[in-house]
PDB file of N, CA and C in Angstrom:
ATOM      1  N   UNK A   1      13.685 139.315  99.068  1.00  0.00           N
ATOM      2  CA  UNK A   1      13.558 140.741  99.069  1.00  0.00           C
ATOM      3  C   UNK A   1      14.898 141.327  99.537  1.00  0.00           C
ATOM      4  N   UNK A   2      15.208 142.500  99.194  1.00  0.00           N
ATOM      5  CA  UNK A   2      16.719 142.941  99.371  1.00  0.00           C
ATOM      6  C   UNK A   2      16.221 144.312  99.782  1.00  0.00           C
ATOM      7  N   UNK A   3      17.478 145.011 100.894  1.00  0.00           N
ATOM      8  CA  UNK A   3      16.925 145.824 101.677  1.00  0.00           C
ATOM      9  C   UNK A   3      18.892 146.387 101.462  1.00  0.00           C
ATOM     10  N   UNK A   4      18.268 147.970 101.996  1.00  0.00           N
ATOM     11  CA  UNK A   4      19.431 148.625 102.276  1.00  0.00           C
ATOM     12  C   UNK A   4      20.421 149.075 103.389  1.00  0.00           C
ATOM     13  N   UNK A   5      21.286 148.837 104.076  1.00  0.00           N
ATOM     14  CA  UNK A   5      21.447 149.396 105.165  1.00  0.00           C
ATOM     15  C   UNK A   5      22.879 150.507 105.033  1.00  0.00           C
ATOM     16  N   UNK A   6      22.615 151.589 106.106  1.00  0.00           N
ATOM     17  CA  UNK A   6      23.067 152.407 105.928  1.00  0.00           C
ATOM     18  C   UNK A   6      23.655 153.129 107.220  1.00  0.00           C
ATOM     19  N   UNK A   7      24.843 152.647 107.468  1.00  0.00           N
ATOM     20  CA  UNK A   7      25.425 153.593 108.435  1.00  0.00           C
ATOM     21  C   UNK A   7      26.150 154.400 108.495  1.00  0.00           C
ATOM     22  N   UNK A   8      25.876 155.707 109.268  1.00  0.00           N
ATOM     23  CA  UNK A   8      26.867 156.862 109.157  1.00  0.00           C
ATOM     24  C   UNK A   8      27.940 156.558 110.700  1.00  0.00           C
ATOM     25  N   UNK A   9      29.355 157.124 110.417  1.00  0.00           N
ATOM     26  CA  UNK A   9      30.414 156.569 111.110  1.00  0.00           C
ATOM     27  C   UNK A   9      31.413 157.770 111.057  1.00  0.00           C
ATOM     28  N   UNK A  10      32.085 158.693 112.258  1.00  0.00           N
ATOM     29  CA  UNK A  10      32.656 159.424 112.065  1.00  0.00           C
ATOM     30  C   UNK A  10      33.964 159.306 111.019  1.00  0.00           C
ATOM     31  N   UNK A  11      34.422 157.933 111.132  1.00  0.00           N
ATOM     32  CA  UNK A  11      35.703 157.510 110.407  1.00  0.00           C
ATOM     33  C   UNK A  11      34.756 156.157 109.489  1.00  0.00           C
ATOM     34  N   UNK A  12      35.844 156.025 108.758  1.00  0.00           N
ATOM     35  CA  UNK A  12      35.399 154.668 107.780  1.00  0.00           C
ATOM     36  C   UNK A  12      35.850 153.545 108.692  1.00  0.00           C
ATOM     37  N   UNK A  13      34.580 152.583 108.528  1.00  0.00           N
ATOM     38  CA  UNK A  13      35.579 151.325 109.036  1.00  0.00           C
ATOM     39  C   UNK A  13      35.721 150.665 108.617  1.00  0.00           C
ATOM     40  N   UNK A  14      37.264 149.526 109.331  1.00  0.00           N
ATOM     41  CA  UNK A  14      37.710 148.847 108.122  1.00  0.00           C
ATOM     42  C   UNK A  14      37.259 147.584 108.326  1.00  0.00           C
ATOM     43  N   UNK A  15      37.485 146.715 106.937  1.00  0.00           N
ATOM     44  CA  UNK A  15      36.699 145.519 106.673  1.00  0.00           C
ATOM     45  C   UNK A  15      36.372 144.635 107.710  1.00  0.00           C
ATOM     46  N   UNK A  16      37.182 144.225 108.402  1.00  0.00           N
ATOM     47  CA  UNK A  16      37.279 143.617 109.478  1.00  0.00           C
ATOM     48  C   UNK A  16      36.472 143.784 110.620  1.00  0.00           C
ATOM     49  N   UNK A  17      35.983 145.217 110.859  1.00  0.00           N
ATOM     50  CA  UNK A  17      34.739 146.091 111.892  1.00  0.00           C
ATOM     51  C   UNK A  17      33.586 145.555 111.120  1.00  0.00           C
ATOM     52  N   UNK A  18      33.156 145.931 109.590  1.00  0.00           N
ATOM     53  CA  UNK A  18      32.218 145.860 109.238  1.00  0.00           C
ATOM     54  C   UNK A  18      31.918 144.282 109.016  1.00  0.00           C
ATOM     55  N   UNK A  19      32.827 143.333 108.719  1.00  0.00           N
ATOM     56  CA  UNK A  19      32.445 141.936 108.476  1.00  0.00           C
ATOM     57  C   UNK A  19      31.933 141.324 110.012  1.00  0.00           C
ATOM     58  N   UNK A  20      33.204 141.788 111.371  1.00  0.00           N
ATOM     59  CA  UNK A  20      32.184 141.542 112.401  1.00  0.00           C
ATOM     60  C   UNK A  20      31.156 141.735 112.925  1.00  0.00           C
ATOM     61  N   UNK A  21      31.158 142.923 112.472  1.00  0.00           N
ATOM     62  CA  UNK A  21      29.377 143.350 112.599  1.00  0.00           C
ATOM     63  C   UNK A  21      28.128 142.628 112.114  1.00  0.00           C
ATOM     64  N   UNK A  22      28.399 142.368 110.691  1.00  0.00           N
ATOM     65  CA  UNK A  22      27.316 141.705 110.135  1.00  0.00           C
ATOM     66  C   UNK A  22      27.130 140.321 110.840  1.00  0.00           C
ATOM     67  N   UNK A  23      28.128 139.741 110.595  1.00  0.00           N
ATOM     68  CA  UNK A  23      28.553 137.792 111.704  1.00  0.00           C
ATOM     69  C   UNK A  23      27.760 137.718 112.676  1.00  0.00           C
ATOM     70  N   UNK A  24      27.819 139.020 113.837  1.00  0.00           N
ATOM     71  CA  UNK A  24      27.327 139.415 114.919  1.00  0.00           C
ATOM     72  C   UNK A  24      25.757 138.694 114.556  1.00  0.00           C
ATOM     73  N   UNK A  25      25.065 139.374 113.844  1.00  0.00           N
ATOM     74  CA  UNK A  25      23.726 138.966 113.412  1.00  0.00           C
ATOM     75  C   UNK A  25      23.079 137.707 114.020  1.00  0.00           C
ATOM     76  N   UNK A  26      24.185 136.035 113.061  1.00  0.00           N
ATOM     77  CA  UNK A  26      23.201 135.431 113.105  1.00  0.00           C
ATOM     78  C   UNK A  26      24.528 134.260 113.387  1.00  0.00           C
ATOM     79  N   UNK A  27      24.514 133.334 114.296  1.00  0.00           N
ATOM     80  CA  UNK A  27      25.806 132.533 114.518  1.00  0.00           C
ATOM     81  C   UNK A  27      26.202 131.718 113.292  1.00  0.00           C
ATOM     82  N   UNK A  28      24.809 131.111 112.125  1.00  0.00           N
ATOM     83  CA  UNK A  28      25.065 131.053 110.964  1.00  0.00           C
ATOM     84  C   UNK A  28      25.632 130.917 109.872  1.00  0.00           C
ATOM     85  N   UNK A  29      26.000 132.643 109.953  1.00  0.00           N
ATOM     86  CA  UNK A  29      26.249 132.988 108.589  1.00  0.00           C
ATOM     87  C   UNK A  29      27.673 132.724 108.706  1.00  0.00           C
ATOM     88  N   UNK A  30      28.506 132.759 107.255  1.00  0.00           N
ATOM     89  CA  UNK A  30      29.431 132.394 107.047  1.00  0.00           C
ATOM     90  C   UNK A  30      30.289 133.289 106.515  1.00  0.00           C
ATOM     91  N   UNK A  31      31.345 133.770 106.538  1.00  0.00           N
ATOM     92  CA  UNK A  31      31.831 135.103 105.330  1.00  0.00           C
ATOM     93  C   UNK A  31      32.991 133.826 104.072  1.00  0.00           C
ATOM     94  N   UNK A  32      32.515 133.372 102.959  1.00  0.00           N
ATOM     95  CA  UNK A  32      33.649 133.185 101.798  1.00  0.00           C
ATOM     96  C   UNK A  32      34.030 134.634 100.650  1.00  0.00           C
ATOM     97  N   UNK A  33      35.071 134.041  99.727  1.00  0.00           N
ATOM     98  CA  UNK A  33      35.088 134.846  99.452  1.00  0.00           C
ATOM     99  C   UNK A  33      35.318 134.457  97.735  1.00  0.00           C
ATOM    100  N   UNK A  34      35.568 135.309  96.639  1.00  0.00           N
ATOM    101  CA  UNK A  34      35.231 135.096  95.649  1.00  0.00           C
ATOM    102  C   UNK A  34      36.258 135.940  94.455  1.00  0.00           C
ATOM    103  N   UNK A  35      36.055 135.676  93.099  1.00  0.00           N
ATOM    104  CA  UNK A  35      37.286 136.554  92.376  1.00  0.00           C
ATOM    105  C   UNK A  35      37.863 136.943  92.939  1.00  0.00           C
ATOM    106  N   UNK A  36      39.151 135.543  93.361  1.00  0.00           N
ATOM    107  CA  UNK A  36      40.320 135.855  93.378  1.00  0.00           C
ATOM    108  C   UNK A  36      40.643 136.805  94.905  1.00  0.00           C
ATOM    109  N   UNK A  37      39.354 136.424  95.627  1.00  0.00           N
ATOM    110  CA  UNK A  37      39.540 137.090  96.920  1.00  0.00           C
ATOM    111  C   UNK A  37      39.054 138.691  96.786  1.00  0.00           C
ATOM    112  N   UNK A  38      38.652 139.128  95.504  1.00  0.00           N
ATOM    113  CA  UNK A  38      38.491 140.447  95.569  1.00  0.00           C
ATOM    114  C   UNK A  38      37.067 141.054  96.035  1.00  0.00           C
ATOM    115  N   UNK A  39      36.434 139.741  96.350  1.00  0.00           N
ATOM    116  CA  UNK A  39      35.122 140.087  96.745  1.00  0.00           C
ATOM    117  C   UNK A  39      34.268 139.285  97.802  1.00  0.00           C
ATOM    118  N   UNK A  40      34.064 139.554  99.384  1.00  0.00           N
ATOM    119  CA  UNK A  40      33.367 139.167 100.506  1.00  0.00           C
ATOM    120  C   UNK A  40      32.388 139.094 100.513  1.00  0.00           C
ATOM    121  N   UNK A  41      31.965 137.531 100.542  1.00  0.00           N
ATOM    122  CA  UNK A  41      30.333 137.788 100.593  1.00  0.00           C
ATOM    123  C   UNK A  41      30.144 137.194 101.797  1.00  0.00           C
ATOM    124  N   UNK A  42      29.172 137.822 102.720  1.00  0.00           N
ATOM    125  CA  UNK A  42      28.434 136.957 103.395  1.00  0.00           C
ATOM    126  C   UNK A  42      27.399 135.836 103.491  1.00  0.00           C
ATOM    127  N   UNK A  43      27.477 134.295 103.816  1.00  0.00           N
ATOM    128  CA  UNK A  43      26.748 133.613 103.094  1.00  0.00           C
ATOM    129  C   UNK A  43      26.044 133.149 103.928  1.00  0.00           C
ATOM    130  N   UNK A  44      24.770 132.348 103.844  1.00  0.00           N
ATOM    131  CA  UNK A  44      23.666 131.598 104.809  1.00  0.00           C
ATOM    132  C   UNK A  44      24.364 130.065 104.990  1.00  0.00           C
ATOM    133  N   UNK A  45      23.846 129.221 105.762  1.00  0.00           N
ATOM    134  CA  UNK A  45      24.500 127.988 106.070  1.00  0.00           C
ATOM    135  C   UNK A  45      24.113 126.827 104.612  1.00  0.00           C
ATOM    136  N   UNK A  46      23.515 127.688 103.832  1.00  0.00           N
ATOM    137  CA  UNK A  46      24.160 126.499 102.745  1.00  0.00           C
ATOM    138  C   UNK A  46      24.849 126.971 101.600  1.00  0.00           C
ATOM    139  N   UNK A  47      24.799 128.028 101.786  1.00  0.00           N
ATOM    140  CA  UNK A  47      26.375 128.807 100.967  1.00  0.00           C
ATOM    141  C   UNK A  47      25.582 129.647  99.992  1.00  0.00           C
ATOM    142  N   UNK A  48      24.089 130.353 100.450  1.00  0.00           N
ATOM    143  CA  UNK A  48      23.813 131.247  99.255  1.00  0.00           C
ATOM    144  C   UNK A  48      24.315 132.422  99.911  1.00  0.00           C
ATOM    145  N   UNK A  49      24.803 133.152  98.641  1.00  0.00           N
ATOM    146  CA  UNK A  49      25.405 134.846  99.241  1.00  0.00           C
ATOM    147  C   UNK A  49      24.344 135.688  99.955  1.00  0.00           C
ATOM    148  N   UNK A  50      23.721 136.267 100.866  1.00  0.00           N
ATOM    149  CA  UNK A  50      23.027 137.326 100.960  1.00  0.00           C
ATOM    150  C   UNK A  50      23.707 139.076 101.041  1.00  0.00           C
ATOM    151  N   UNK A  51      25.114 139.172 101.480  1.00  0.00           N
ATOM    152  CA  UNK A  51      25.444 140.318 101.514  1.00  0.00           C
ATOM    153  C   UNK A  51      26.711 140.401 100.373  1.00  0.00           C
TER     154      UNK A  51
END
């Protein structure tokens, strides 16, 4: 099941805020990355993408 999350933030933050944030979650997860680096996914410990 896939869910939305949604935060409002006076400024944008940058990738680096928001990738630690998610990590934060679960000791787990993993961040790779994909085309050519143009795209971060967050992954579960056997490498399926969830974010």
């Amino acid at each position: 099941m896939t869910k939305d999350v949604i935060a409002l933030t006076e400024r944008m933050p940058d990738a680096v805020s928001v990738l630690a944030g998610l990590l934060a979650g679960d000791a787990d997860l993993r961040v790779e990355t994909t085309g050519e680096g143009a795209v971060v996914q967050l992954c579960d410990a056997e490498g399926r993408p969830l974010v």
